[in-house]
N, C-alpha and C. Protein backbone atom coordinates (compact mmCIF):
# COMPACT_ATOMS: atom_id res chain seq x y z
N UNK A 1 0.84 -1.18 0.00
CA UNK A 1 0.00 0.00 0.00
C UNK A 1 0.88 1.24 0.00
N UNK A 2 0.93 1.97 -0.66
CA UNK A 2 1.24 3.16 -0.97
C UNK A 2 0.88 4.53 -0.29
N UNK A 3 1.79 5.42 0.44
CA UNK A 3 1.06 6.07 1.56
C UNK A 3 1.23 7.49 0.98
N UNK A 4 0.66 8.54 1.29
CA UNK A 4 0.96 9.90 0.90
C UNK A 4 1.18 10.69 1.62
N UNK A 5 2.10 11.63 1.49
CA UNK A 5 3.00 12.36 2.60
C UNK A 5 2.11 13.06 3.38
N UNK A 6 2.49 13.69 4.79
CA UNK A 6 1.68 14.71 5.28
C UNK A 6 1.00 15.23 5.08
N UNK A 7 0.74 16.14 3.86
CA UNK A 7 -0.19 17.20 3.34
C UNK A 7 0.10 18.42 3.89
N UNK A 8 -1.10 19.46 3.65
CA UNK A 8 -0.89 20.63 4.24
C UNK A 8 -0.18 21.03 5.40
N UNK A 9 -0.05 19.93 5.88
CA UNK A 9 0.90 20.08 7.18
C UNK A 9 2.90 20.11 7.20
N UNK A 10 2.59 19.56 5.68
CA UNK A 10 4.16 19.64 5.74
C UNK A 10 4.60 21.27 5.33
N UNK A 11 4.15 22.35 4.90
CA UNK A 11 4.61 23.64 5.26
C UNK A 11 5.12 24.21 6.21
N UNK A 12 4.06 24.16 6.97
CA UNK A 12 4.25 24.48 8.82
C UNK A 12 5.27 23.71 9.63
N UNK A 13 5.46 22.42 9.18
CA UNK A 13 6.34 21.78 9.58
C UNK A 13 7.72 22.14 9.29
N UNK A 14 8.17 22.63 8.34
CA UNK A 14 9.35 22.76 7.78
C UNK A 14 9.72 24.64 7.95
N UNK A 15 8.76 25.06 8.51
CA UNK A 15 8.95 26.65 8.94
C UNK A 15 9.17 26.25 9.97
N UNK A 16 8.28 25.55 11.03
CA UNK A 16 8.72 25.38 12.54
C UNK A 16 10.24 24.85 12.10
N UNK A 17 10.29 23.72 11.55
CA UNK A 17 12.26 23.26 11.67
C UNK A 17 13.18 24.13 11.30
N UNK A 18 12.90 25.23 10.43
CA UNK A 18 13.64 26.01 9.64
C UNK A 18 13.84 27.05 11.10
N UNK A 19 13.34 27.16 12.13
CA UNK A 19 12.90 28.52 12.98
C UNK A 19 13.76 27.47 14.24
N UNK A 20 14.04 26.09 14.35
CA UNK A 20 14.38 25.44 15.30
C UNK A 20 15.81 25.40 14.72
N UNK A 21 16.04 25.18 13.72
CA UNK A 21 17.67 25.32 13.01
C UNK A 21 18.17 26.69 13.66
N UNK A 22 17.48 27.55 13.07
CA UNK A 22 18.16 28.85 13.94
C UNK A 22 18.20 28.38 14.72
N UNK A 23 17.43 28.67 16.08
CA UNK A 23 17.46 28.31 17.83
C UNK A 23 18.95 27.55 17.86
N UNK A 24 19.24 26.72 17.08
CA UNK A 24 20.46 25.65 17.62
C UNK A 24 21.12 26.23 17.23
N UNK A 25 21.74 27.02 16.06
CA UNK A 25 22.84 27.93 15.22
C UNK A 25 23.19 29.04 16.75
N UNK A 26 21.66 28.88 16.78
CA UNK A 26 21.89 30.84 18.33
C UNK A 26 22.53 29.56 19.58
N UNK A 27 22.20 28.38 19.61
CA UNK A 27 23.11 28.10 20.69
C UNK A 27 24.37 27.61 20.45
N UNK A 28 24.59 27.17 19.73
CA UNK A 28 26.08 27.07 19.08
C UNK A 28 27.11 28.09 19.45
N UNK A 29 26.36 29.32 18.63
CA UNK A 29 27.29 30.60 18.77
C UNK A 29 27.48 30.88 20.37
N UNK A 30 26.30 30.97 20.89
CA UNK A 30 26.45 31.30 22.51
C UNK A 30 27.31 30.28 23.11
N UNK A 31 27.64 29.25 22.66
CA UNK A 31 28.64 28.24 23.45
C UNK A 31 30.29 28.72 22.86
N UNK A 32 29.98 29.15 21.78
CA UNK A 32 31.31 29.48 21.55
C UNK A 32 31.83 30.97 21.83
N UNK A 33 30.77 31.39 22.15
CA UNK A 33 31.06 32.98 22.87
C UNK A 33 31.05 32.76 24.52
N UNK A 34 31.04 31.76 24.96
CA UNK A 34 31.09 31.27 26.25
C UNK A 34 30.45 31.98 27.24
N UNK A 35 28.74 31.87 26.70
CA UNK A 35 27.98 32.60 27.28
C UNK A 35 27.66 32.06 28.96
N UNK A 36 27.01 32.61 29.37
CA UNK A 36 26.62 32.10 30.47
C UNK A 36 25.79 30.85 30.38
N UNK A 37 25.75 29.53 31.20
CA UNK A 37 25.36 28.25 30.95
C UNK A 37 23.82 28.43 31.12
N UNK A 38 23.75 29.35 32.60
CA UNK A 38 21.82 29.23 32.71
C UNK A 38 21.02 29.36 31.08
N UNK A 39 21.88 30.57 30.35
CA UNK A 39 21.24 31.10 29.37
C UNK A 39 21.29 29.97 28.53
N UNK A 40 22.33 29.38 28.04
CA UNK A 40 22.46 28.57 27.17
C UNK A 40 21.77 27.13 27.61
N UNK A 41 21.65 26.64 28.59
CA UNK A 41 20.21 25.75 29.15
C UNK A 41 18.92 26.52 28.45
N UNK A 42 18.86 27.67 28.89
CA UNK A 42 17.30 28.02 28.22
C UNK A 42 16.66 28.21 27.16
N UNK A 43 17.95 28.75 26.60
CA UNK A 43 17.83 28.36 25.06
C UNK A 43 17.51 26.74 24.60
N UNK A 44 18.01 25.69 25.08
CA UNK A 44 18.20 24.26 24.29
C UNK A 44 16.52 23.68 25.20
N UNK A 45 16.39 24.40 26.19
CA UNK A 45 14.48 23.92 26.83
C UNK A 45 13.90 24.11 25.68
N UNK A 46 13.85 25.55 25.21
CA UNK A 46 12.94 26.27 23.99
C UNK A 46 12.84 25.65 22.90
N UNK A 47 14.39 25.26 22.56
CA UNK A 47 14.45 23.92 21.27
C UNK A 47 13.91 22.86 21.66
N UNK A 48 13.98 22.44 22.82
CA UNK A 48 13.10 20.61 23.42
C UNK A 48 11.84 21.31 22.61
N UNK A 49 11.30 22.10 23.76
CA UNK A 49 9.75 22.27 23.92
C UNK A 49 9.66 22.80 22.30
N UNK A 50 10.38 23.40 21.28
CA UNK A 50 9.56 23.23 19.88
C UNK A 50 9.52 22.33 19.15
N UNK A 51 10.56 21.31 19.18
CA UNK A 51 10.29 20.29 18.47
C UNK A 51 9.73 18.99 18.92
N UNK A 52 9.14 19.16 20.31
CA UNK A 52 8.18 18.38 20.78
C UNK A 52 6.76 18.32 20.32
N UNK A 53 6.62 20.27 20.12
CA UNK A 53 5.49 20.62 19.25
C UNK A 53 5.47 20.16 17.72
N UNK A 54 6.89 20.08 16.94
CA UNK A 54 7.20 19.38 15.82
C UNK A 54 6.46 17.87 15.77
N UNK A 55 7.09 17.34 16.81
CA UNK A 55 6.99 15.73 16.87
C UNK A 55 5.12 15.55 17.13
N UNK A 56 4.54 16.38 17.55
CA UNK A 56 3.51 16.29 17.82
C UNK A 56 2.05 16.78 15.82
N UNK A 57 2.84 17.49 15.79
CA UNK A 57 2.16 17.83 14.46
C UNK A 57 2.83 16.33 13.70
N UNK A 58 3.98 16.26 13.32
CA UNK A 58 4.26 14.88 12.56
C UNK A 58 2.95 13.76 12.90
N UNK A 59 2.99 13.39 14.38
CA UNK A 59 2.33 12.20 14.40
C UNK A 59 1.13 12.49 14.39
N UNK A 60 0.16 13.79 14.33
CA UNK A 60 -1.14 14.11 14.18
C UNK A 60 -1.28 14.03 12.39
N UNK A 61 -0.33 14.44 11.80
CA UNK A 61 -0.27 14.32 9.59
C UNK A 61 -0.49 13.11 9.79
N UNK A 62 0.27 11.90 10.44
CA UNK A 62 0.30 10.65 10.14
C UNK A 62 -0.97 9.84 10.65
N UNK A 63 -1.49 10.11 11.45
CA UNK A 63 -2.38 9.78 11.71
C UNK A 63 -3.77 10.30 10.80
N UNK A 64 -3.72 11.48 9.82
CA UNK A 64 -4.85 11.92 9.66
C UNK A 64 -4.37 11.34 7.67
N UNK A 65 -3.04 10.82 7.88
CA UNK A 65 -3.10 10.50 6.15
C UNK A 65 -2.78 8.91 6.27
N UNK A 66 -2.07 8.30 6.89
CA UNK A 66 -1.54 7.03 6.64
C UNK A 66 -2.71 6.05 7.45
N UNK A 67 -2.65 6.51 8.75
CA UNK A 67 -3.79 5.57 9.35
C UNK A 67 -5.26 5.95 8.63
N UNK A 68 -5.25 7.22 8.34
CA UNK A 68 -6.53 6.96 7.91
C UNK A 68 -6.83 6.25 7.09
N UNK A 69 -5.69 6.24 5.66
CA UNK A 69 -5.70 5.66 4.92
C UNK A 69 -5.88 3.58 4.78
N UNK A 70 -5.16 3.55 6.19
CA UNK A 70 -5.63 2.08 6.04
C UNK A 70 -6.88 1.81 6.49
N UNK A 71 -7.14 2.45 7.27
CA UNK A 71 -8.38 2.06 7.62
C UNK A 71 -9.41 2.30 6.63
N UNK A 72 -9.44 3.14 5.74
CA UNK A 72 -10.33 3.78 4.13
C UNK A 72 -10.15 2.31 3.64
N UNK A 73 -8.56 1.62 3.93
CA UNK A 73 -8.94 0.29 2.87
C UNK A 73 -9.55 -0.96 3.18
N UNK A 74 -10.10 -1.02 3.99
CA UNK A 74 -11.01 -1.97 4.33
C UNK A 74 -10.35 -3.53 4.85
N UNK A 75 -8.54 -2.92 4.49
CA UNK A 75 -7.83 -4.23 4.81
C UNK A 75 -7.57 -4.39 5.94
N UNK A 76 -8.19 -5.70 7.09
CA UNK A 76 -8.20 -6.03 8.63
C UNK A 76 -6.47 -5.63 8.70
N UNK A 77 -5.57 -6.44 8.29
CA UNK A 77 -4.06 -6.80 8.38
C UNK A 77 -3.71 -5.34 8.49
N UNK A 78 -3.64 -4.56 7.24
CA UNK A 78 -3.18 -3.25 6.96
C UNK A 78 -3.83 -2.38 8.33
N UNK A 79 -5.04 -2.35 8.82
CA UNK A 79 -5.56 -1.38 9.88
C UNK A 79 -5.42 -2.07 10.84
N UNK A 80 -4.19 -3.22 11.88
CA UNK A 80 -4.26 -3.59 12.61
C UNK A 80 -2.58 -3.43 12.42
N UNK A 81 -1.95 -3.25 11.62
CA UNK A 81 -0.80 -2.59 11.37
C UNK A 81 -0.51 -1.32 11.76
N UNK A 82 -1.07 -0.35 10.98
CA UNK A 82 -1.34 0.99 11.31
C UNK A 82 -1.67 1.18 12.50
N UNK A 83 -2.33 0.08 13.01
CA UNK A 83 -2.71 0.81 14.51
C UNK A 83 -1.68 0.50 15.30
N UNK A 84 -1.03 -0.57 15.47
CA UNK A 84 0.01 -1.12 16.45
C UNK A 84 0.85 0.23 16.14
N UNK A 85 1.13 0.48 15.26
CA UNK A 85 2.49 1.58 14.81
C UNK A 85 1.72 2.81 15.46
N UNK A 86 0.46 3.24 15.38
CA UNK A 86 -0.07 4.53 16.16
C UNK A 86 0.40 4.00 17.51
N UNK A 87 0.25 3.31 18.52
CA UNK A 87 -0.06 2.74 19.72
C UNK A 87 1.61 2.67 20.15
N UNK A 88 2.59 2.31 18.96
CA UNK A 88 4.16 2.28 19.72
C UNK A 88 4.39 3.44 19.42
N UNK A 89 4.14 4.74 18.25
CA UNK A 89 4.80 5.58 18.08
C UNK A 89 4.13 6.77 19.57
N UNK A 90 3.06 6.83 19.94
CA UNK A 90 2.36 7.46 21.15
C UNK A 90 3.53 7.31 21.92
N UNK A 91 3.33 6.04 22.70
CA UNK A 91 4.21 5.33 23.47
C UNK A 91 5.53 6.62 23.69
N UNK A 92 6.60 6.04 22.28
CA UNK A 92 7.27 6.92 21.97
C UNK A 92 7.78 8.40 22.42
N UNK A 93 6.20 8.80 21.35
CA UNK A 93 6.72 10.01 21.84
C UNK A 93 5.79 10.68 23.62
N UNK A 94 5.21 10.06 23.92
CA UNK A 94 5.15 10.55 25.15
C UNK A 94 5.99 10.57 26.71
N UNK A 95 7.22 9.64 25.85
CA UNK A 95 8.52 9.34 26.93
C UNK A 95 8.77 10.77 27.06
């Protein structure tokens, strides 16, 4: 079965990463300007906490194109697939 990418969601996705690339470039530099550590901790929280929001849009696309999609196909195997993979990737990302 043949799956189709994200959709409309992959825009937003790739502005949020493009906006999280900076964030890490700005902590880079601040480590090599030997900024103060609190600061440079708060900076790399800000990067957790956006690409948590990243990881969270990913698995909401996937869920609204791939699982849906198996389940559209009426195939038991294929939507008992898809689901185990929803059910470990949760898992996942809620560590």
């Amino acid at each position: 079965m043949e799956y189709r990418s994200m959709g409309p969601a992959d825009q937003s996705i790739v502005k949020r990463l493009k906006r999280i690339e900076g964030q890490v470039r700005g902590v880079t530099s601040m480590v090599e300007q030997e900024r103060y550590c609190v600061d440079i901790l708060h900076q790399i929280s800000a990067i957790k906490a956006a690409l948590g929001k990243v990881q969270n849009e990913v698995l909401k696309a996937h869920a609204a194109t791939c699982v849906e999609d198996a389940i559209r196909s009426g195939k038991a195997q294929e939507q008992r697939k898809k689901f185990n993979e929803l059910v470990e990737l949760f898992g996942r990302v809620k560590r």
